[in-house]
Structure formats: structure tokens, C-alpha cells
PDB file of N, CA and C in Angstrom:
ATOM      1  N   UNK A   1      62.820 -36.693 -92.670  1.00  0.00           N
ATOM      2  CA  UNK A   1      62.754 -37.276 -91.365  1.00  0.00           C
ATOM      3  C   UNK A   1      61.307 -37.717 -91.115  1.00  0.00           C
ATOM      4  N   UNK A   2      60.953 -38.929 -90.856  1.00  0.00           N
ATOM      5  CA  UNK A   2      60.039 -39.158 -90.487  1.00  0.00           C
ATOM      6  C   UNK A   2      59.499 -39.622 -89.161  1.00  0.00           C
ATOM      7  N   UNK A   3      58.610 -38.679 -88.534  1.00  0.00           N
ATOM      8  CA  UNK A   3      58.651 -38.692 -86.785  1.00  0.00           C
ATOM      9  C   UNK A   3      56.715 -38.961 -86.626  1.00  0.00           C
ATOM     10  N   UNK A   4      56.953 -39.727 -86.010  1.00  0.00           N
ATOM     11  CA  UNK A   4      55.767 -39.753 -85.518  1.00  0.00           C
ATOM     12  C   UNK A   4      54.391 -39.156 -85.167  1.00  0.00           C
ATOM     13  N   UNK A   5      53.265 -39.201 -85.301  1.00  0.00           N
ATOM     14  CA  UNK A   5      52.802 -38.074 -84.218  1.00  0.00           C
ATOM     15  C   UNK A   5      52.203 -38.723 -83.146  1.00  0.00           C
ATOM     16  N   UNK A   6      51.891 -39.762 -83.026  1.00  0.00           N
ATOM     17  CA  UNK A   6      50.861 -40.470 -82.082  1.00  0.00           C
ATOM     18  C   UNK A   6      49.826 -40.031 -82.136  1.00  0.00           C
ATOM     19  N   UNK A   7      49.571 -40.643 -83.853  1.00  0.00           N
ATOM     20  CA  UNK A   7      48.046 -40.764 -84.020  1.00  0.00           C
ATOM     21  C   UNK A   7      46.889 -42.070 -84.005  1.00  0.00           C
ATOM     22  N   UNK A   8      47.885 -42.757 -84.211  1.00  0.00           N
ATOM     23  CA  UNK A   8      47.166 -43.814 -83.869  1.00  0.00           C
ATOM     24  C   UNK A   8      47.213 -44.470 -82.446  1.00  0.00           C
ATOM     25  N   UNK A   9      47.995 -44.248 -81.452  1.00  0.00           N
ATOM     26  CA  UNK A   9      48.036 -44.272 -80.139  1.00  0.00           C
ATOM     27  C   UNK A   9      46.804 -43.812 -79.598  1.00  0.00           C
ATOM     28  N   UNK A  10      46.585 -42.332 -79.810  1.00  0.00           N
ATOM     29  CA  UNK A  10      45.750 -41.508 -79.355  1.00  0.00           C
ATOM     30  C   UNK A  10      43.991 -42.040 -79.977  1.00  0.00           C
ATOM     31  N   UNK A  11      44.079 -42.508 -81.048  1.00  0.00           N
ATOM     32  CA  UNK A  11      42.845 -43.117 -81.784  1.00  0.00           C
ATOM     33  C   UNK A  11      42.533 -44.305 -80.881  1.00  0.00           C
ATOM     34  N   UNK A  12      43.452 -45.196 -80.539  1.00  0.00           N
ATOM     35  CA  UNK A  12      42.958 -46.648 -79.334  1.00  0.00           C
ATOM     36  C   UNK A  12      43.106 -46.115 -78.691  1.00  0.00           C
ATOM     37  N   UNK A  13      43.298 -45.513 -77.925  1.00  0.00           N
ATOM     38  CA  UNK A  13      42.921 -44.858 -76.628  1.00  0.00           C
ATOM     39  C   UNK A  13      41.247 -44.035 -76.484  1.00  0.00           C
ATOM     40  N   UNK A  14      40.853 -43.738 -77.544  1.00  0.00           N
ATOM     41  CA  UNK A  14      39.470 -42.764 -77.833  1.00  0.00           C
ATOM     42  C   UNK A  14      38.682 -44.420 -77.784  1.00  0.00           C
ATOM     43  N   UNK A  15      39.001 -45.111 -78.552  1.00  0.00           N
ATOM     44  CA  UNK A  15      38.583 -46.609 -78.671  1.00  0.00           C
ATOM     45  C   UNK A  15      37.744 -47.111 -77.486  1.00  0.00           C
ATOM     46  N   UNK A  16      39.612 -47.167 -76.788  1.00  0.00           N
ATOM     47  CA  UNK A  16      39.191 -47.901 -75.622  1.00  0.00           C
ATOM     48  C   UNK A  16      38.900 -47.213 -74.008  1.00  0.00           C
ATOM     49  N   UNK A  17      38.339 -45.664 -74.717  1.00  0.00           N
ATOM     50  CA  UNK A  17      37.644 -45.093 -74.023  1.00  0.00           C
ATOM     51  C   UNK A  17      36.640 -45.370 -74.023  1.00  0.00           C
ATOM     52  N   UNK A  18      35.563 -45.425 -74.920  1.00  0.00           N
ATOM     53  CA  UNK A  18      34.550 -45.510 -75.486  1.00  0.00           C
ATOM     54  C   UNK A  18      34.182 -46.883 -75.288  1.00  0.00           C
ATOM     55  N   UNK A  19      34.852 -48.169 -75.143  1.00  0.00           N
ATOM     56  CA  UNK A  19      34.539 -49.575 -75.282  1.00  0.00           C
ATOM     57  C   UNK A  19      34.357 -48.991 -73.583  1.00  0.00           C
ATOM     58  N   UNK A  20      35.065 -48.298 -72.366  1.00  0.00           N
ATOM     59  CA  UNK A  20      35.033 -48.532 -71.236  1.00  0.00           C
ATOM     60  C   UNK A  20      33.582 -47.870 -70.501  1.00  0.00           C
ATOM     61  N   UNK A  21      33.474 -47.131 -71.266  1.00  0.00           N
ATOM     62  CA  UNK A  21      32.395 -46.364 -70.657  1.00  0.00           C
ATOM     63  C   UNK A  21      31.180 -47.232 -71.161  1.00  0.00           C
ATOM     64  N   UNK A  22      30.880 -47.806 -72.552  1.00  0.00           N
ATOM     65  CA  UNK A  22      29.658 -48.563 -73.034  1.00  0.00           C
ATOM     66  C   UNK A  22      29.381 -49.166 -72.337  1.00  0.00           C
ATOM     67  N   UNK A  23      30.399 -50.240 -72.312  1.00  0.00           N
ATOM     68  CA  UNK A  23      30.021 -51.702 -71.198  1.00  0.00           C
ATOM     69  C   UNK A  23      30.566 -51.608 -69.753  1.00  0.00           C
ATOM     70  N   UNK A  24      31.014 -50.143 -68.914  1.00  0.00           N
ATOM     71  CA  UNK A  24      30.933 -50.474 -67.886  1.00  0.00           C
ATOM     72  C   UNK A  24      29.798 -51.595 -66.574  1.00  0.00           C
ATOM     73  N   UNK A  25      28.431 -50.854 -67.360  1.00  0.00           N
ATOM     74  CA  UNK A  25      27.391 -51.487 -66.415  1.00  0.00           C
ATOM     75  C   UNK A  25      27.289 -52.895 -67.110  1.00  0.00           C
ATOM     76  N   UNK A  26      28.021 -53.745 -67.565  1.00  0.00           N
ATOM     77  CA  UNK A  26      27.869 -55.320 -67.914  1.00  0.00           C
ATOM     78  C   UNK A  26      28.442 -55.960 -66.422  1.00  0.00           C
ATOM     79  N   UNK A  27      27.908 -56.203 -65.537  1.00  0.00           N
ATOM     80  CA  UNK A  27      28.387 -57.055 -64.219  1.00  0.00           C
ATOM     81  C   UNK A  27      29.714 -57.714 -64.362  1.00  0.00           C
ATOM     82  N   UNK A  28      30.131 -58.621 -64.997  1.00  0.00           N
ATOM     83  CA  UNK A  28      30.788 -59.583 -65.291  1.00  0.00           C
ATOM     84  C   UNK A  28      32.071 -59.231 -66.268  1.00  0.00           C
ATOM     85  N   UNK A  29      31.900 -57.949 -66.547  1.00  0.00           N
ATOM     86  CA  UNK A  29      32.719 -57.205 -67.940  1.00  0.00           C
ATOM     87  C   UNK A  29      33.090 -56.096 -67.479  1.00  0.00           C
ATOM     88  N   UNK A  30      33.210 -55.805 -66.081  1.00  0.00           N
ATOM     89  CA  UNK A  30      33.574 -54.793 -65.692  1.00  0.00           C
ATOM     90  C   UNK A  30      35.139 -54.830 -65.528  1.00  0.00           C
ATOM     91  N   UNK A  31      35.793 -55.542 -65.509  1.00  0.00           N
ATOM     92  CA  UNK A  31      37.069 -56.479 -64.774  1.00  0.00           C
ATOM     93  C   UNK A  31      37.991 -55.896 -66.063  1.00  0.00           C
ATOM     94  N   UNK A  32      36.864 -56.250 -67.122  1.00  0.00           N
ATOM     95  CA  UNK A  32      37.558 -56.043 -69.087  1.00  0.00           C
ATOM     96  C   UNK A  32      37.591 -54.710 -69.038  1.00  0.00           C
ATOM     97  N   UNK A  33      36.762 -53.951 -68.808  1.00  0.00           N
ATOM     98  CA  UNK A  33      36.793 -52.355 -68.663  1.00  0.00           C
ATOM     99  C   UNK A  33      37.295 -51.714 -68.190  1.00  0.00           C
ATOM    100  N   UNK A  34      37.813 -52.122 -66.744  1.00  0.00           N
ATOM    101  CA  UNK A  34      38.506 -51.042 -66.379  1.00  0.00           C
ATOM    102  C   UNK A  34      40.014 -51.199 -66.881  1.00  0.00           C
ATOM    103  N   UNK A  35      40.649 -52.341 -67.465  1.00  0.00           N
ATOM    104  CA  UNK A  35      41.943 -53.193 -68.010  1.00  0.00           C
ATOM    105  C   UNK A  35      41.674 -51.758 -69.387  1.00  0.00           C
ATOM    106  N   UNK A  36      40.440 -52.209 -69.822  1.00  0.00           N
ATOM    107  CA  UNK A  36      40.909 -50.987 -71.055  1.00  0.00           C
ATOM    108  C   UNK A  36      40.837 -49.895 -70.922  1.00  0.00           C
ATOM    109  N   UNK A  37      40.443 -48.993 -69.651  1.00  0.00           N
ATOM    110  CA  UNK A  37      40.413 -47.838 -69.670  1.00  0.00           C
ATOM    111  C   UNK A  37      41.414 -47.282 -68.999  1.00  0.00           C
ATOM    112  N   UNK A  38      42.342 -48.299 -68.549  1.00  0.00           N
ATOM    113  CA  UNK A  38      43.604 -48.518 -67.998  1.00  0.00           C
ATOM    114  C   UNK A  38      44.524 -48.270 -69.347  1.00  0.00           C
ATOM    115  N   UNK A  39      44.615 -49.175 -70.332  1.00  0.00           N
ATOM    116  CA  UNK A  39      45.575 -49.185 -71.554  1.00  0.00           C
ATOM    117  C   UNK A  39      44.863 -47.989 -72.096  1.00  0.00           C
ATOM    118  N   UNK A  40      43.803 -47.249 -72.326  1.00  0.00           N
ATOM    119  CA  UNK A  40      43.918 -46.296 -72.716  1.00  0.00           C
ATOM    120  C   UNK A  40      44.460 -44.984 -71.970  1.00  0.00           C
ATOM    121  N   UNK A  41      44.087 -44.901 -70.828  1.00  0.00           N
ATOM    122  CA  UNK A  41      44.865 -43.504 -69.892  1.00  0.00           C
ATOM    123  C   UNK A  41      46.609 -43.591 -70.363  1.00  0.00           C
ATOM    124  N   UNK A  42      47.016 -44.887 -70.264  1.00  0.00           N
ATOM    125  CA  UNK A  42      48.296 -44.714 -71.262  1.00  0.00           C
ATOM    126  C   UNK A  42      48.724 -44.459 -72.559  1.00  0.00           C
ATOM    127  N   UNK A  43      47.966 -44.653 -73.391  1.00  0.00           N
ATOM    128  CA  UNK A  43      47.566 -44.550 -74.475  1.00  0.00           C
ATOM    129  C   UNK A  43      47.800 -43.570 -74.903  1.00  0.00           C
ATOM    130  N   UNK A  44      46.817 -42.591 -74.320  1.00  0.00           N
ATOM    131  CA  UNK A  44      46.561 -41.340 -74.582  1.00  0.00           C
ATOM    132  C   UNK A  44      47.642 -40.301 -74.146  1.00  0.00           C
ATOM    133  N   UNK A  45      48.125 -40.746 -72.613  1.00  0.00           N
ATOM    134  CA  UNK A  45      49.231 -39.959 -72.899  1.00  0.00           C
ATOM    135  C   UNK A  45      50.654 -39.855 -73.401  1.00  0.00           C
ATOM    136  N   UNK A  46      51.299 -41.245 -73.938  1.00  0.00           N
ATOM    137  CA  UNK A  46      51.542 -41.718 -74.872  1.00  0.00           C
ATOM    138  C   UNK A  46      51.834 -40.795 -76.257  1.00  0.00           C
ATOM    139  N   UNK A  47      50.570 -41.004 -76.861  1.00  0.00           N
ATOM    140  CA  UNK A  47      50.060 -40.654 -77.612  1.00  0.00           C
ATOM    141  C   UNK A  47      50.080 -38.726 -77.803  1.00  0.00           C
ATOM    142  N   UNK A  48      49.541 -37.567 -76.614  1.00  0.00           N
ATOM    143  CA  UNK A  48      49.892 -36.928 -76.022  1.00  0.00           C
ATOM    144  C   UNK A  48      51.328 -36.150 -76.291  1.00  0.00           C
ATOM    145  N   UNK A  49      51.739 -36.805 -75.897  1.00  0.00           N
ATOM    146  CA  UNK A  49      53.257 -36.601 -75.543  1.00  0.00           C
ATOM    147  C   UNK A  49      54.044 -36.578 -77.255  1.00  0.00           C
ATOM    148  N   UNK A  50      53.924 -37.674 -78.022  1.00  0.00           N
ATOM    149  CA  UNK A  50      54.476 -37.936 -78.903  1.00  0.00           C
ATOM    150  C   UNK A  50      53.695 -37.183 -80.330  1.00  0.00           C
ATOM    151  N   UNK A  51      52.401 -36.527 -79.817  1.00  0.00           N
ATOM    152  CA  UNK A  51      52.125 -35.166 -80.717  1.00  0.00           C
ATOM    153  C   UNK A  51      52.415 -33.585 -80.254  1.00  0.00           C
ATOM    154  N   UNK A  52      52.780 -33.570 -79.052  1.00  0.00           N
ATOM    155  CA  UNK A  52      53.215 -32.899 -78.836  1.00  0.00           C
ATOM    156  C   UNK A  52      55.141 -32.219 -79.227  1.00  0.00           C
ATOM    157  N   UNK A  53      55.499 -33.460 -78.889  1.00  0.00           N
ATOM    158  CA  UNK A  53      56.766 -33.608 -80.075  1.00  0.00           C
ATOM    159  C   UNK A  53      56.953 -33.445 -80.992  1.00  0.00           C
ATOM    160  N   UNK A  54      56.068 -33.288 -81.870  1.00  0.00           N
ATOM    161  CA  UNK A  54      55.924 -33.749 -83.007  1.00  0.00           C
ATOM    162  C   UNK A  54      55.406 -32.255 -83.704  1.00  0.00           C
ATOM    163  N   UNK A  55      54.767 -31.784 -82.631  1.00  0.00           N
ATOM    164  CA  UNK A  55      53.735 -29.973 -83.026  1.00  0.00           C
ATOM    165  C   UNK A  55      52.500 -30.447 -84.203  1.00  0.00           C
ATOM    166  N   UNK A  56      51.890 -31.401 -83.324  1.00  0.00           N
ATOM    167  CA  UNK A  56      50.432 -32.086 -84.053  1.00  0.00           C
ATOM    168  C   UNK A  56      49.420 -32.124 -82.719  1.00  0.00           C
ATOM    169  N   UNK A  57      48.503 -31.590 -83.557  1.00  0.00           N
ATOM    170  CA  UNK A  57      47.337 -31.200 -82.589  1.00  0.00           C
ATOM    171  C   UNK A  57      46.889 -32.285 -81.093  1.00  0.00           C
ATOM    172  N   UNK A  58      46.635 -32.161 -80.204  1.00  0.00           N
ATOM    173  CA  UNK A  58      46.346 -32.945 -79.243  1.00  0.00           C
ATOM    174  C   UNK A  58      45.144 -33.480 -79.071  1.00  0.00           C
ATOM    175  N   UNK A  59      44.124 -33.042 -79.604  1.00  0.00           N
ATOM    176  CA  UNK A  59      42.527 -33.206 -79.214  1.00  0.00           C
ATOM    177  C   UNK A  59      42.059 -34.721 -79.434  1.00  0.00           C
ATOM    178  N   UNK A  60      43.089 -35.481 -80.001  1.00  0.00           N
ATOM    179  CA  UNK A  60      42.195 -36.756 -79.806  1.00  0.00           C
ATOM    180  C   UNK A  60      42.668 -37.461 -78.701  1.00  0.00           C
ATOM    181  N   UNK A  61      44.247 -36.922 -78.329  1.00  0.00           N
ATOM    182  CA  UNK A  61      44.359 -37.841 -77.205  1.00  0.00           C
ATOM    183  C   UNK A  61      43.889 -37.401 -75.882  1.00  0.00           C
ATOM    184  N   UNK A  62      43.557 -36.263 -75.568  1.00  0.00           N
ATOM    185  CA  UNK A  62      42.536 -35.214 -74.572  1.00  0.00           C
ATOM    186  C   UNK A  62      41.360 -36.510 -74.524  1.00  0.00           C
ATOM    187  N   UNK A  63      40.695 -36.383 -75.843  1.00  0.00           N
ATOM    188  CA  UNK A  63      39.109 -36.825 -75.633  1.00  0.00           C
ATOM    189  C   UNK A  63      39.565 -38.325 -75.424  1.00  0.00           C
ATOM    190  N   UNK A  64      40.484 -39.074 -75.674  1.00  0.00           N
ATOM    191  CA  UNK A  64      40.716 -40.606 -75.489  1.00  0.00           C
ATOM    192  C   UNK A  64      41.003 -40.517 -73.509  1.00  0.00           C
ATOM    193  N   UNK A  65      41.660 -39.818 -72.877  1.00  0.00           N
ATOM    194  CA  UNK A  65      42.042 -39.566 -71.909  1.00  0.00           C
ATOM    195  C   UNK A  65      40.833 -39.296 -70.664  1.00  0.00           C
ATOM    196  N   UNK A  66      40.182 -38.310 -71.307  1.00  0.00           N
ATOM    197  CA  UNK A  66      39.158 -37.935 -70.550  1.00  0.00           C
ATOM    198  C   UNK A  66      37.672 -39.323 -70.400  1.00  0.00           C
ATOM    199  N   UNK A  67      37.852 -39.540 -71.735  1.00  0.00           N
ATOM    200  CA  UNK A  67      36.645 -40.824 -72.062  1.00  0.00           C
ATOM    201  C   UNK A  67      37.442 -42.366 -70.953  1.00  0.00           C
ATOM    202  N   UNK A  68      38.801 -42.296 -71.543  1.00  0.00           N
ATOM    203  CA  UNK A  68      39.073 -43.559 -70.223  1.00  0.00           C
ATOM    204  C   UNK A  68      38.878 -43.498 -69.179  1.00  0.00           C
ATOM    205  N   UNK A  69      39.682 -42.053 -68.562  1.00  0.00           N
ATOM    206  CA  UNK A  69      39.233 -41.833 -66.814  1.00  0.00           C
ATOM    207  C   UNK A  69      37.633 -42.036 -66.618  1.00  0.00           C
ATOM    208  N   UNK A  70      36.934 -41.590 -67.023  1.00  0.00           N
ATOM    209  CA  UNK A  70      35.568 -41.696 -66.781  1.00  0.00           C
ATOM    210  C   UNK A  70      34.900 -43.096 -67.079  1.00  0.00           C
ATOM    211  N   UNK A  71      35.737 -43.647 -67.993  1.00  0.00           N
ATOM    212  CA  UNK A  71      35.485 -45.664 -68.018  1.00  0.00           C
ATOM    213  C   UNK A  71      35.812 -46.176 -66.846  1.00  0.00           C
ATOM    214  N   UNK A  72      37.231 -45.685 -66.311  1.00  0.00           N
ATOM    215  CA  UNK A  72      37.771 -46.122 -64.946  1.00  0.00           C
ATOM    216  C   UNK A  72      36.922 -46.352 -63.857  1.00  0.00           C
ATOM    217  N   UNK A  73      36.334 -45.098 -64.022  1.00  0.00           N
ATOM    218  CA  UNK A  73      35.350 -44.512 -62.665  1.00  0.00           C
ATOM    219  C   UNK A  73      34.293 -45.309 -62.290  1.00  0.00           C
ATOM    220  N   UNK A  74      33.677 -45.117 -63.364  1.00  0.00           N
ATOM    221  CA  UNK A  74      32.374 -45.633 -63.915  1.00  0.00           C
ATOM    222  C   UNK A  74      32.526 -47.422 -63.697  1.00  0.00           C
ATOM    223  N   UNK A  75      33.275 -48.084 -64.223  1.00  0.00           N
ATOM    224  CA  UNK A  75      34.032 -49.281 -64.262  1.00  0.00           C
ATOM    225  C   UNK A  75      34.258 -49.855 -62.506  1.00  0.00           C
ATOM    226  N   UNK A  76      35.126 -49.094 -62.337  1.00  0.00           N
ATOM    227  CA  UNK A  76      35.543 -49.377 -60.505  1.00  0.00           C
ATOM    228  C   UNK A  76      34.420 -49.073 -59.536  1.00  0.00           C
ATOM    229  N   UNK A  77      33.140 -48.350 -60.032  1.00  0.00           N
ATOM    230  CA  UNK A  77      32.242 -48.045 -59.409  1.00  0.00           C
ATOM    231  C   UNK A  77      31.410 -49.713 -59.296  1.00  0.00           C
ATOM    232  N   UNK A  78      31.098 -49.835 -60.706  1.00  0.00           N
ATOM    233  CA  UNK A  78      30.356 -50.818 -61.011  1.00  0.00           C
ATOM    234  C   UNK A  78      30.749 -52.056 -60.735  1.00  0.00           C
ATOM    235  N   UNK A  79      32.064 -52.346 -60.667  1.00  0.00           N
ATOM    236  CA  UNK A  79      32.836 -53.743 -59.925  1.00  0.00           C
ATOM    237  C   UNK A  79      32.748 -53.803 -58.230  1.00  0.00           C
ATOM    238  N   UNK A  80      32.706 -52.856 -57.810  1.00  0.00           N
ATOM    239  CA  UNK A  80      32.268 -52.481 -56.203  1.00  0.00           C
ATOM    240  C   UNK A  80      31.371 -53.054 -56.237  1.00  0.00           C
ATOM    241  N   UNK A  81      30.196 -52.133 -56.794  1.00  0.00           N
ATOM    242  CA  UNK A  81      28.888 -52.663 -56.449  1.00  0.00           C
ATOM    243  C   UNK A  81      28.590 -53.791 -56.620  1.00  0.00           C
ATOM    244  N   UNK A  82      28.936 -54.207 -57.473  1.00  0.00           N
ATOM    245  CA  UNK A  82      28.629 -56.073 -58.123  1.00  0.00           C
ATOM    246  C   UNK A  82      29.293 -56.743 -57.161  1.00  0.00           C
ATOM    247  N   UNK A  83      30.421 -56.649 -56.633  1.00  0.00           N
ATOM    248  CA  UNK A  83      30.861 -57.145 -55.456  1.00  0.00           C
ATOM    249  C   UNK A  83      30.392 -57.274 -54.020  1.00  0.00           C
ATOM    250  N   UNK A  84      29.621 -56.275 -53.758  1.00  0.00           N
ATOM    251  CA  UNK A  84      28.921 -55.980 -52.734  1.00  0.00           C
ATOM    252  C   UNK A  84      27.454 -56.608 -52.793  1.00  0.00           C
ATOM    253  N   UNK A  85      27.451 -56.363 -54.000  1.00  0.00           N
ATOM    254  CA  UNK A  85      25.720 -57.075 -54.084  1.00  0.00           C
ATOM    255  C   UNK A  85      26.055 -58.884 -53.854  1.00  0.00           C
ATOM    256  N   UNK A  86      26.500 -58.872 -54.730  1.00  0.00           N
ATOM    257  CA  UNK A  86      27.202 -60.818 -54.568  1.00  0.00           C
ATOM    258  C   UNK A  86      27.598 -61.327 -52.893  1.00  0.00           C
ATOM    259  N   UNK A  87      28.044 -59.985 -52.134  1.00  0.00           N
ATOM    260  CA  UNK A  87      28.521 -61.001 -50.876  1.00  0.00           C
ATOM    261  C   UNK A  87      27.260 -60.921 -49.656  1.00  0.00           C
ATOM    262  N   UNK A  88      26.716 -59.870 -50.256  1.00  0.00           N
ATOM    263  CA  UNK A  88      25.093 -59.576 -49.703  1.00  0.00           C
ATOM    264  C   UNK A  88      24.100 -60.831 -49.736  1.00  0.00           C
ATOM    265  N   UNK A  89      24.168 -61.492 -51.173  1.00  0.00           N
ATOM    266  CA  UNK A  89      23.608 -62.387 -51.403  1.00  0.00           C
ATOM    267  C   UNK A  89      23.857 -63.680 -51.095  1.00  0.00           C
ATOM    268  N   UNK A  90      25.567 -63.560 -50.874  1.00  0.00           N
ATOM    269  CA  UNK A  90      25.943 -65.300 -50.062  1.00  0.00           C
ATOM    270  C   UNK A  90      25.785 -65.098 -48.780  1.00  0.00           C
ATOM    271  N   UNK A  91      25.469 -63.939 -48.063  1.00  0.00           N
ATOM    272  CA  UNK A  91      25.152 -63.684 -46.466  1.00  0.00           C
ATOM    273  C   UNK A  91      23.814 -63.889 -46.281  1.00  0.00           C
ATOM    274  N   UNK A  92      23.004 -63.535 -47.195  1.00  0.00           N
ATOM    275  CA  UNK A  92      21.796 -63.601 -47.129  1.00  0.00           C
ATOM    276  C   UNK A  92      20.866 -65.325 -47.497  1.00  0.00           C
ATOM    277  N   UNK A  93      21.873 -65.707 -48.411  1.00  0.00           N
ATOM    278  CA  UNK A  93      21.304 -67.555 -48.463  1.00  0.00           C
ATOM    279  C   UNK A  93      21.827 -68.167 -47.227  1.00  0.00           C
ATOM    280  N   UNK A  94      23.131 -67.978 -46.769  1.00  0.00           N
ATOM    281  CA  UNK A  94      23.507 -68.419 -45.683  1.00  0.00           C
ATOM    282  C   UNK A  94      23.006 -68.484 -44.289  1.00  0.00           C
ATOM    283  N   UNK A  95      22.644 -67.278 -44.028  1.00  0.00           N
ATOM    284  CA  UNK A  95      21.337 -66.873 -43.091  1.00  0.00           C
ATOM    285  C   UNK A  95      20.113 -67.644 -43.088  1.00  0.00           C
ATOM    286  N   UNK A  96      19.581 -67.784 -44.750  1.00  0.00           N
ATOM    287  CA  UNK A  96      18.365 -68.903 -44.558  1.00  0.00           C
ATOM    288  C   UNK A  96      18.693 -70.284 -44.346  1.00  0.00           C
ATOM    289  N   UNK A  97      19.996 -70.607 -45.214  1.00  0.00           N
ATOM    290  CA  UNK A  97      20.246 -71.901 -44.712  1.00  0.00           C
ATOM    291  C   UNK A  97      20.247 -72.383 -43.442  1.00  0.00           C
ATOM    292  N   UNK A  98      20.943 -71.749 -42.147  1.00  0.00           N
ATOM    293  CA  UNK A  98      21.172 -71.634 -41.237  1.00  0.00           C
ATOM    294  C   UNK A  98      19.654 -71.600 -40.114  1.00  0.00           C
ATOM    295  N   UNK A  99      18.800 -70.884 -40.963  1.00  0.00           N
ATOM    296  CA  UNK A  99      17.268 -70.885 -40.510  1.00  0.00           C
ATOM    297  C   UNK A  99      16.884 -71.874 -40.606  1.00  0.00           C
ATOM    298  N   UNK A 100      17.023 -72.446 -41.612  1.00  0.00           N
ATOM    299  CA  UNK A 100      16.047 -74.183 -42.083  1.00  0.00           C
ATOM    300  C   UNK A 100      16.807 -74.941 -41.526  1.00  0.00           C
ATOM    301  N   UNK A 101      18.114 -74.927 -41.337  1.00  0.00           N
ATOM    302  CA  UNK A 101      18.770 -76.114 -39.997  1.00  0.00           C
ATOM    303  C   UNK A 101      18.232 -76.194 -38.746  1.00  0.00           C
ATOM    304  N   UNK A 102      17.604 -75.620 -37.944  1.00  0.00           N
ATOM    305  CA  UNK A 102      17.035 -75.571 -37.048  1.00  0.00           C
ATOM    306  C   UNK A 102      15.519 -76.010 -36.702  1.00  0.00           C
ATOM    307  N   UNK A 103      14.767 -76.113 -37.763  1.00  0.00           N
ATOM    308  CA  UNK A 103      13.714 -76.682 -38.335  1.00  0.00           C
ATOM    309  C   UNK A 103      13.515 -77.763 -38.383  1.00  0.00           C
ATOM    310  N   UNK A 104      14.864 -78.903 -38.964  1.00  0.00           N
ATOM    311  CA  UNK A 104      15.136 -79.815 -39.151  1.00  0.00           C
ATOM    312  C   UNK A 104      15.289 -80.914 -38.509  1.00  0.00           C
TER     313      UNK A 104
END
């Protein structure tokens, strides 16, 4: 019988833990990060589940699991802020624009 263990599930999930947490702080690549630290939280438990079935050790899909949530975090933190900084900055040209019309 040949059954699975979800080892390679659990391996892209450690992956695309690890891709989420690297490049969270990329501004523009945060959007990509949290998408993968998303497919990995599934991944992993997935993965999880189908070694557990199986009576094969769990520890990679743990550390794929734990490494995504914390991409998530980290990720949704950093898309906030970049968001916030950006509408800061069209309030803030707008404001001067609005200054130099009056000038004019």
C-alpha cells in the first residue's frame, strides 16, 4: 500500500514560509507574501494532517506553519504601513498643491 505522508506538502509550506518572512519588508511584494504565507498555512496543515495519517513525524509541517503565520503577520503589518504611508503622502502633496493655488 502506498500512502502518502505529506512530505512534500509540508517542505512548500517551510518554503513558502521562509520566502514570506524574507521579503515581507519589500513595499511592493508584500501583496506576494502574504498570498504565500497564505498557501503555506494550508500547506502545512495539509501536509500535517496527511503525516499524521500516515504515523510520520510532523516537525516540518509545525516549522512550515509557524514560519507562514509569522510571514502573515509580518506581511499584513508591512502592507498597512505602506498603505498608510502612501495616503499620508497623497494628503500631504495635495495640501501643498492646494497652498500654491492660492499664490497664484
Amino acid at each position: 500500500m502506498n500512502q502518502s505522508t505529506g512530505k512534500g506538502m509540508s517542505a512548500t509550506a517551510l518554503v513558502l514560509g521562509i520566502v514570506s518572512i524574507v521579503f515581507f519588508w519589500v513595499p511592493y511584494f508584500n501583496i506576494v507574501t502574504v498570498i504565500c504565507g497564505v498557501v503555506g498555512i494550508i500547506l502545512a496543515v495539509m501536509g500535517s494532517k496527511k503525516a499524521k495519517a500516515a504515523g510520520a513525524p510532523t516537525g516540518l509541517a509545525t516549522a512550515g506553519l509557524v514560519l507562514s503565520i509569522i510571514g502573515v503577520v509580518l506581511s499584513a503589518i508591512g502592507l498597512f504601513s505602506c498603505t498608510i504611508c502612501g495616503s499620508c503622502a497623497v494628503c500631504a502633496a495635495a495640501d501643498t498643491a492646494a497652498g500654491l493655488s492660492t499664490l497664484y
